[in-house]
Protein backbone atom coordinates (compact mmCIF):
# COMPACT_ATOMS: atom_id res chain seq x y z
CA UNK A 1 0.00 0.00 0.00
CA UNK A 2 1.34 3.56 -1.50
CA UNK A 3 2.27 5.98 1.86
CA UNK A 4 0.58 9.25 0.85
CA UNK A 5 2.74 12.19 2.41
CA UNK A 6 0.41 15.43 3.61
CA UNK A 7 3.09 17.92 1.99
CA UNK A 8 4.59 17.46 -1.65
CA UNK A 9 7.27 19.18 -3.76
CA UNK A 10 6.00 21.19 -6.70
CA UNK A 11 6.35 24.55 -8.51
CA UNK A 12 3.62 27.21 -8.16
CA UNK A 13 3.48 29.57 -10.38
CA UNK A 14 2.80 32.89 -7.99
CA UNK A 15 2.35 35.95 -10.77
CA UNK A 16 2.71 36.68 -14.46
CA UNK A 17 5.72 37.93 -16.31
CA UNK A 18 9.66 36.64 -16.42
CA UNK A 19 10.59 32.97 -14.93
CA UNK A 20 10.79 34.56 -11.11
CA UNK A 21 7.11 33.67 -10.57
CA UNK A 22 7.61 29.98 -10.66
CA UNK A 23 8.48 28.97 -7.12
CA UNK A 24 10.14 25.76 -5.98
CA UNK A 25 8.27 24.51 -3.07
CA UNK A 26 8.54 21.72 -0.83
CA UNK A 27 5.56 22.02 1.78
CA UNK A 28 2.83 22.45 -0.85
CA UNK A 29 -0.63 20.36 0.46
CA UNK A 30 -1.03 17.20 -1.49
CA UNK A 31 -4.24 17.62 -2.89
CA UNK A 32 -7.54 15.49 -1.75
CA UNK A 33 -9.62 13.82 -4.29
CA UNK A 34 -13.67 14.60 -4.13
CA UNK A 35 -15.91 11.77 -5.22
CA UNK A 36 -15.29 11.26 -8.52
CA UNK A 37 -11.22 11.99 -8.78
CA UNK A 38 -8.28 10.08 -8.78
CA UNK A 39 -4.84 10.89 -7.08
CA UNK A 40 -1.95 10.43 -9.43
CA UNK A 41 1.45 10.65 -8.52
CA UNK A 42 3.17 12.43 -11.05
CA UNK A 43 6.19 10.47 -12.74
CA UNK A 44 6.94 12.99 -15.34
CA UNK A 45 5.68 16.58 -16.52
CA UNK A 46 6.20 17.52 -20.48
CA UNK A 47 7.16 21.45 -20.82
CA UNK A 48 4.74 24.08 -23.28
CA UNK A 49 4.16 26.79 -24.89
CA UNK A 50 0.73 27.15 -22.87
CA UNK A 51 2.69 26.97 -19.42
CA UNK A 52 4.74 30.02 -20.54
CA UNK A 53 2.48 31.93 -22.38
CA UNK A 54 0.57 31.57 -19.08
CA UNK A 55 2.93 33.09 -16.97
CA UNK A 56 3.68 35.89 -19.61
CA UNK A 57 -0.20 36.31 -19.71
CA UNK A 58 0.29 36.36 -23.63
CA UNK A 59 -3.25 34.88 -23.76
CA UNK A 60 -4.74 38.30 -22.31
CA UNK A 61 -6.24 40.87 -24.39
CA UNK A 62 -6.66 43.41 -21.98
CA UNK A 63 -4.39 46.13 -20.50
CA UNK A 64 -4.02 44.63 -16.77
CA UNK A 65 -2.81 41.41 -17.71
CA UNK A 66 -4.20 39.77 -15.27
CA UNK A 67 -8.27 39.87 -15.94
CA UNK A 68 -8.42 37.56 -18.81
CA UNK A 69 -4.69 36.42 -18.61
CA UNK A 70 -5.88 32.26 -17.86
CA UNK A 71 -5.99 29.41 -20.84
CA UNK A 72 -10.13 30.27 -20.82
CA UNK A 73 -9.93 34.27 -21.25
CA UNK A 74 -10.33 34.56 -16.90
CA UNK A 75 -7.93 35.48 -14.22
CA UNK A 76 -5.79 33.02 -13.05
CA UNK A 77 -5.89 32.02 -9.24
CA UNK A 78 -2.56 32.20 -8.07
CA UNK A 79 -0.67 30.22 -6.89
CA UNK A 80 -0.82 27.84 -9.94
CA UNK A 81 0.52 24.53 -10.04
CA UNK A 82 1.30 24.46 -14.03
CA UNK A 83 1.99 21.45 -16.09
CA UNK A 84 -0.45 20.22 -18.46
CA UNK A 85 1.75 17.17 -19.93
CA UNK A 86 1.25 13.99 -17.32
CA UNK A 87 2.42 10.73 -16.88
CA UNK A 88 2.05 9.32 -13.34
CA UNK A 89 0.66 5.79 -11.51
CA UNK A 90 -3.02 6.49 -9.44
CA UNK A 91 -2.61 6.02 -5.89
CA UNK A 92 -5.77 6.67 -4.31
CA UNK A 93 -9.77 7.40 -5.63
CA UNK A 94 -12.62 9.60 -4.46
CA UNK A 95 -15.19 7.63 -3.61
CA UNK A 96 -16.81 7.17 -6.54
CA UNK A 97 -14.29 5.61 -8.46
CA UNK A 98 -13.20 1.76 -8.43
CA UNK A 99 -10.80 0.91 -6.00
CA UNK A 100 -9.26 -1.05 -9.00
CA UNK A 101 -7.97 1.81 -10.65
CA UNK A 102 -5.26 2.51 -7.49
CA UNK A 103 -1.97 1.32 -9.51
CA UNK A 104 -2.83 2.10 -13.01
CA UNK A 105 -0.38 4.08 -14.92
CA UNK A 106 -2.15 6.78 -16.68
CA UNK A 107 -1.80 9.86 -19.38
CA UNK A 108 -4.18 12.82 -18.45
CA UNK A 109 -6.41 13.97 -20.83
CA UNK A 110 -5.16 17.79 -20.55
CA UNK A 111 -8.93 19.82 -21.84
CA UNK A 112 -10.98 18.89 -18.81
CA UNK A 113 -14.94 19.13 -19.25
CA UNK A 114 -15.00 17.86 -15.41
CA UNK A 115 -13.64 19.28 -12.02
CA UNK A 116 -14.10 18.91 -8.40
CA UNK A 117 -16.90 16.24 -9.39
CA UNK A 118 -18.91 19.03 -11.47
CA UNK A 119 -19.21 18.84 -14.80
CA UNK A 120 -18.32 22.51 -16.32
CA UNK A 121 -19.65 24.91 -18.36
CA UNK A 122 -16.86 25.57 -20.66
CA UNK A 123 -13.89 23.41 -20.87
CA UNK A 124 -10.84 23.92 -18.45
CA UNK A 125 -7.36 23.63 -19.25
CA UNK A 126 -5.05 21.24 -17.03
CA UNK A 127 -2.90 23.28 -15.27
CA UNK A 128 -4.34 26.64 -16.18
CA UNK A 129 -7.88 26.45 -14.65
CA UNK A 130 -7.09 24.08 -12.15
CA UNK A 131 -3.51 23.00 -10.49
CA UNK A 132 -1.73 20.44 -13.09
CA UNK A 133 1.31 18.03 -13.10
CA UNK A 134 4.58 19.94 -12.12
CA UNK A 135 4.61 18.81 -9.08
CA UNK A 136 4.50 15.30 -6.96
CA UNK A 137 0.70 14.76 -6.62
CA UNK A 138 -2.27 16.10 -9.00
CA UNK A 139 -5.44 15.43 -9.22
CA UNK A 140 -7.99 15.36 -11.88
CA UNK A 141 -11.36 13.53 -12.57
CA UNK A 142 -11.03 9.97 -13.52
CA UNK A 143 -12.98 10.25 -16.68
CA UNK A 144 -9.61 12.05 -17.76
CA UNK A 145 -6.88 9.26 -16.09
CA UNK A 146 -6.43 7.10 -19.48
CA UNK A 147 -4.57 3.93 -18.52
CA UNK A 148 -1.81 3.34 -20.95
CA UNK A 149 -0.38 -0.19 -21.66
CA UNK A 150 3.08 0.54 -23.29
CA UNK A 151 6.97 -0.60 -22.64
CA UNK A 152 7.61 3.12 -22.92
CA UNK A 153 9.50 5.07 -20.20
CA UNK A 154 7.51 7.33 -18.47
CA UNK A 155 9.63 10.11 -19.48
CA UNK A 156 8.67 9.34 -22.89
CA UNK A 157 4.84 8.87 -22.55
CA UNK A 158 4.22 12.31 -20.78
CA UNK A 159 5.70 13.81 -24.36
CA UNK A 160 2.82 12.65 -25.68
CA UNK A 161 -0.61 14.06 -23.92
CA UNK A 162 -0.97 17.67 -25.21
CA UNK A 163 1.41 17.79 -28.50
CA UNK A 164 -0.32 14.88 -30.03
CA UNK A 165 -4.25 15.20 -28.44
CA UNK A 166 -3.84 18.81 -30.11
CA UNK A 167 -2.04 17.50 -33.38
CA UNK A 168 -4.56 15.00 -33.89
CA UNK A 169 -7.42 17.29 -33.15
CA UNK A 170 -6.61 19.64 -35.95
CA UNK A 171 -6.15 16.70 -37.94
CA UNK A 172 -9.20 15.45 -37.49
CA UNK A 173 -11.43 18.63 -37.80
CA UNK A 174 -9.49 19.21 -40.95
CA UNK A 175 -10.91 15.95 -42.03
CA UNK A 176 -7.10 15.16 -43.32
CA UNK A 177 -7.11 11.86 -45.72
CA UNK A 178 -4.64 9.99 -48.05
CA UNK A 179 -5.67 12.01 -50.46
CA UNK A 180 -4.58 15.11 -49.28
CA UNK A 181 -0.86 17.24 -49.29
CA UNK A 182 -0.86 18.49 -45.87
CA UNK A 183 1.47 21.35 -45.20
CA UNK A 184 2.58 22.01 -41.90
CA UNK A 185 4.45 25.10 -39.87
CA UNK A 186 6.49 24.96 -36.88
CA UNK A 187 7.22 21.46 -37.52
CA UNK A 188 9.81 20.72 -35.43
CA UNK A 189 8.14 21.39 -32.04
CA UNK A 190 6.17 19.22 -29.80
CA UNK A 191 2.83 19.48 -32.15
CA UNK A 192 4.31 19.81 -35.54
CA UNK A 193 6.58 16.47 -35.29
CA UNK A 194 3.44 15.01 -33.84
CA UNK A 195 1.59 16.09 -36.81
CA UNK A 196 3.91 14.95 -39.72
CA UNK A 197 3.45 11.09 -37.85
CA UNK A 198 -0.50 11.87 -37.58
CA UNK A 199 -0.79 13.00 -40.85
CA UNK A 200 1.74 9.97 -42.35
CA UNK A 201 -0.43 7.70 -40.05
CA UNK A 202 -3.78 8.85 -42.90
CA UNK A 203 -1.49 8.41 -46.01
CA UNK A 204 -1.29 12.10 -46.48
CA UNK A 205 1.58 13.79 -48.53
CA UNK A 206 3.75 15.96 -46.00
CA UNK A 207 5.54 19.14 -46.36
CA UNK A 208 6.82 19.98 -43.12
CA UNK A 209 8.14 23.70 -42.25
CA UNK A 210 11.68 24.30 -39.64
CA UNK A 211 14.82 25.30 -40.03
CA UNK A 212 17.44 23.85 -42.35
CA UNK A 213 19.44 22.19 -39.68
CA UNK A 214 16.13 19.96 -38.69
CA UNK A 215 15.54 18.81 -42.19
CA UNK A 216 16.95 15.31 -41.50
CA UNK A 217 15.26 14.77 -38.18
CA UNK A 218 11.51 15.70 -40.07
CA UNK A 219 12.70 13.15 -42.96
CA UNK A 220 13.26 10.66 -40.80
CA UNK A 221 10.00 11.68 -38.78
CA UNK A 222 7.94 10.51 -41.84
CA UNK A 223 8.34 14.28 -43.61
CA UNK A 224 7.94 14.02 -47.70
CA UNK A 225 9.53 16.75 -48.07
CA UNK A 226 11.03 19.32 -46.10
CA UNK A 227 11.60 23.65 -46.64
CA UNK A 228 12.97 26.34 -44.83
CA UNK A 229 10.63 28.82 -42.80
CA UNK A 230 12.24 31.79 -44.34
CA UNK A 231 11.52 30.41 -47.80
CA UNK A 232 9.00 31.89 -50.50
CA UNK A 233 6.34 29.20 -50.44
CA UNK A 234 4.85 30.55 -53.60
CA UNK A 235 7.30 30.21 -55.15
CA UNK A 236 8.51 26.80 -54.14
CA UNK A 237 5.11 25.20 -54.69
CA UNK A 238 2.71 27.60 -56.36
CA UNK A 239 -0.85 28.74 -55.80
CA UNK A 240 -3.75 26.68 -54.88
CA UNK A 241 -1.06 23.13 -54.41
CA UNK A 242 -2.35 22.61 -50.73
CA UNK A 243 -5.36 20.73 -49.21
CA UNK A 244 -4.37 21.45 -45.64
CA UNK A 245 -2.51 23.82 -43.67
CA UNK A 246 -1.89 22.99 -40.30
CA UNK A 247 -0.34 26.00 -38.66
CA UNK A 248 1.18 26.36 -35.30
CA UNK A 249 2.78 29.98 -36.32
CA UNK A 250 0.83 32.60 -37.74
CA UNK A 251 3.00 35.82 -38.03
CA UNK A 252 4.02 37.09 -41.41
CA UNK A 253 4.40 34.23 -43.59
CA UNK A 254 0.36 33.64 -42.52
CA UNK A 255 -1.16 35.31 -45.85
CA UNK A 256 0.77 32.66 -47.98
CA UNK A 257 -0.79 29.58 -46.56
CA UNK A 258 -3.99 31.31 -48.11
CA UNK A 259 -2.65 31.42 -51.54
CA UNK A 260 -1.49 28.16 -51.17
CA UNK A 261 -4.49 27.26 -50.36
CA UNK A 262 -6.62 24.92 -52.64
CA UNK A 263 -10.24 26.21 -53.40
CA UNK A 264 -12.45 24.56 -50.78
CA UNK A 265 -9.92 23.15 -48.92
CA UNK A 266 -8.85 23.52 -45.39
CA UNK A 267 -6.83 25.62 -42.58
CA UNK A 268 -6.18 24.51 -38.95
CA UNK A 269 -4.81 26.22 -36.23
CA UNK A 270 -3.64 25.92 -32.59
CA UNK A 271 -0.43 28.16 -32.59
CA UNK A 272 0.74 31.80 -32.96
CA UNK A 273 4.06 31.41 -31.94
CA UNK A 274 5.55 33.89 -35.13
CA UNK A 275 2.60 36.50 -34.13
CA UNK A 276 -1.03 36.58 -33.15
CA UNK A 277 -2.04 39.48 -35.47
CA UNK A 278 -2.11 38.99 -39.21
CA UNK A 279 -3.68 40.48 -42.16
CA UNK A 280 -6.18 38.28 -44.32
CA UNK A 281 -7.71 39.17 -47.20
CA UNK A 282 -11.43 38.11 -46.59
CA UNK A 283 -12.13 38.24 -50.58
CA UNK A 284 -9.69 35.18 -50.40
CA UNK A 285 -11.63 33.29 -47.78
CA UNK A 286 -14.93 33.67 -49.30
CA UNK A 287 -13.51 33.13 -52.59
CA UNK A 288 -11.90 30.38 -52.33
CA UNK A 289 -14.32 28.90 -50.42
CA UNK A 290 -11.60 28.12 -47.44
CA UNK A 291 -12.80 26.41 -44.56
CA UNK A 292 -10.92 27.41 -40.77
CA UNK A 293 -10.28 25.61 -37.68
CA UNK A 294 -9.30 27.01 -34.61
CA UNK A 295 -8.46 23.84 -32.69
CA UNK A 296 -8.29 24.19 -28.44
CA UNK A 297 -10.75 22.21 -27.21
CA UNK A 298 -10.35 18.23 -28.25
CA UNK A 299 -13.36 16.17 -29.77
CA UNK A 300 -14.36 13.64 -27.67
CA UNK A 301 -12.77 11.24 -29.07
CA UNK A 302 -9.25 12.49 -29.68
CA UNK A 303 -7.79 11.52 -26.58
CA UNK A 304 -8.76 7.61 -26.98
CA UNK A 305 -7.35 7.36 -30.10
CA UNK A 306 -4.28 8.60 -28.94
CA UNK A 307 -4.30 5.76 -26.09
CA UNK A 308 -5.13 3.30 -28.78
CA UNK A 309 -2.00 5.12 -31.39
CA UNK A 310 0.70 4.66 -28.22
CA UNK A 311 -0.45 1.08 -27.27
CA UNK A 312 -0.13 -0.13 -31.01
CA UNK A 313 3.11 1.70 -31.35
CA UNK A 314 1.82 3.64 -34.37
CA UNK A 315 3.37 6.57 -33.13
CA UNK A 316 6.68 7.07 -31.75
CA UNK A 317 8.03 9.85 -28.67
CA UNK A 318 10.37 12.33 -29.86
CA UNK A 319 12.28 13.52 -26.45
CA UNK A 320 14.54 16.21 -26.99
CA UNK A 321 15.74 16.70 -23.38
CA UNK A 322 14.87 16.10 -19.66
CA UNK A 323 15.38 18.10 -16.80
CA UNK A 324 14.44 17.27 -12.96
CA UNK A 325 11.72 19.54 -11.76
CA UNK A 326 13.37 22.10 -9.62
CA UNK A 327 15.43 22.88 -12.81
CA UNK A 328 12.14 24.30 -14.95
CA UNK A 329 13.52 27.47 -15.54
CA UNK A 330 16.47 26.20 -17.34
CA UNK A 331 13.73 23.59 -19.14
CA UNK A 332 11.94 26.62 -20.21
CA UNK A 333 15.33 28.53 -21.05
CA UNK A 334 16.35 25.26 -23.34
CA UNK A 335 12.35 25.28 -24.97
CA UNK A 336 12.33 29.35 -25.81
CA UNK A 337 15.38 29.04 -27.49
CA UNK A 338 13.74 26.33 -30.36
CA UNK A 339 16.42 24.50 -31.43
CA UNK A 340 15.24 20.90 -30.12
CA UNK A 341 13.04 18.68 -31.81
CA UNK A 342 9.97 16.95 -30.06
CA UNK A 343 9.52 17.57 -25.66
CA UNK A 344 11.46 18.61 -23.27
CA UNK A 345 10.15 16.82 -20.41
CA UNK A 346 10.73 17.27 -16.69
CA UNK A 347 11.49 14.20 -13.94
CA UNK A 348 9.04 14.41 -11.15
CA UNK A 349 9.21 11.20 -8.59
CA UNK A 350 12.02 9.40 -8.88
């Protein structure tokens, strides 16, 4: 029988801007599960965007910063446990849940439509709305604890939660088949190298987007072909050559994907990492007949497809590098600078 300690180690995020708000803490209350939860300890924590555009309250619109600064467009209540990527074993169960689950290792499903035993509104965001995984103990509804049956480490199952749930969401709204040539941006991060495998996974033809000295690690990936991110795309492929865009970028190069663009075909996103503002044409979208996708919140089926992609080995974990928790900053440092490819995950229990 698992020991469960009344104080755990963990990093709370305690205000928004530079990486002096996340606070290594070692007396932080292990959480208590309500009726239908499960307590997980956490073996491993994957690092994102969303945790630091969190803390940078990039997500808010409004001049405080603070108001609408949360995953959902609401205030954050701080202290936040962050950490949205989870791979940990279930120790104990509210009492709702099966005593039969206590030892099951688990991925959590990381957009929540439960909490505290209530089922919510709008859709949560692990770690943003509610405390998440960087730290020893979490907990989360049990509806959202997948058991996973794989040989893989845990380090290299908690890669896979939010990069390939969202990856596989866009695919899927995009309706992406064999039939179609699927361009992709920001292809080397966690969701774009889970998106050339996706997309490879449905036959698609795959143009993946990175820098030149990732070329060979997206060709090996599955990639079809591979071009640079400062590269003409017109030029390089011509107008209306693309079924799907799957962009995790935005910025400046954005009003290309639309003249790549194939009438009637399709444009998902889940990323503005290159810049959230950019100018469209609307006579192109309602010429062309384009169809858009802005992919957050997973169909309710994403996530068990992604349990069933792991246990079948279909898909493959891309680890770039590991840290040990109390070292997130320099995880974070490593992830801002973008030149890994795949997760950088971080070592919770030993």
């Amino acid at each position: 029988m698992t020991i469960i300690p009344k104080r755990m180690k963990g990093i709370q995020l305690i205000g928004h801007g530079g990486a002096e708000n996340l606070r290594y803490c070692s007396d932080i209350p292990v959480p208590t599960p309500t009726s239908n939860d499960v307590l997980i300890q956490v073996s491993a924590a994957g690092v994102n965007n969303t945790d630091i555009n969190t803390r940078t309250a990039w997500y808010s619109k409004s001049d405080s910063n603070s108001a609408d600064a949360g995953w959902s467009g609401t205030a954050l209540a701080l202290p936040r446990i962050q950490g949205a990527d989870v791979c940990g074993i279930i120790v104990a169960v509210g009492d709702n849940v099966c005593a039969s689950r206590i030892g099951d290792r688990v991925l959590i499903e990381p957009c929540l439509n439960e909490a505290n035993s209530q089922a919510l509104n709008s859709p949560w965001y692990f770690g943003s709305e509610c405390d998440g995984g960087f730290a020893e103990y979490t907990v989360v509804a049990a509806k959202h604890a997948y058991k996973v049956n794989s040989r893989l480490s845990d380090v290299e199952l908690a890669s896979f939660p939010c990069s390939y749930s969202t990856a596989e969401n866009m695919l899927s709204r995009a309706n992406v088949s064999s039939q179609d040539t699927v361009l992709i941006s920001g292809a080397s991060g966690g969701v774009g190298s889970a998106a050339i495998q996706l997309a490879k996974a449905r036959g698609a033809y795959v143009i993946a987007i990175t820098s030149p000295s990732k070329n060979k690690q997206l060709l090996a990936l599955g990639a079809d072909r591979v071009i640079s991110r400062d590269a003409d795309l017109i030029a390089a492929f011509g107008e209306n050559s693309i079924d799907v865009v799957i962009d995790l970028v935005a910025g400046k190069q954005w009003p290309q994907f639309l003249q790549l663009l194939k009438p009637g075909s399709r444009y998902a996103v889940s990323g503005a990492i290159g810049g959230a503002l950019v100018d469209l044409d609307i006579r192109t979208l309602y010429l062309k007949d384009l169809s858009f996708f802005g992919c957050t919140v997973l169909n309710p089926d994403i996530f068990q497809k992604l349990i069933t992609y792991i246990e079948k080995g279909q898909i493959l974990p891309i680890v770039a590098d590991t840290f040990p928790l109390e070292e997130i900053n320099a995880a974070q440092e490593v992830f801002l600078q973008k030149k890994h490819t795949g997760k950088i995950v971080l070592k919770v229990s030993q």
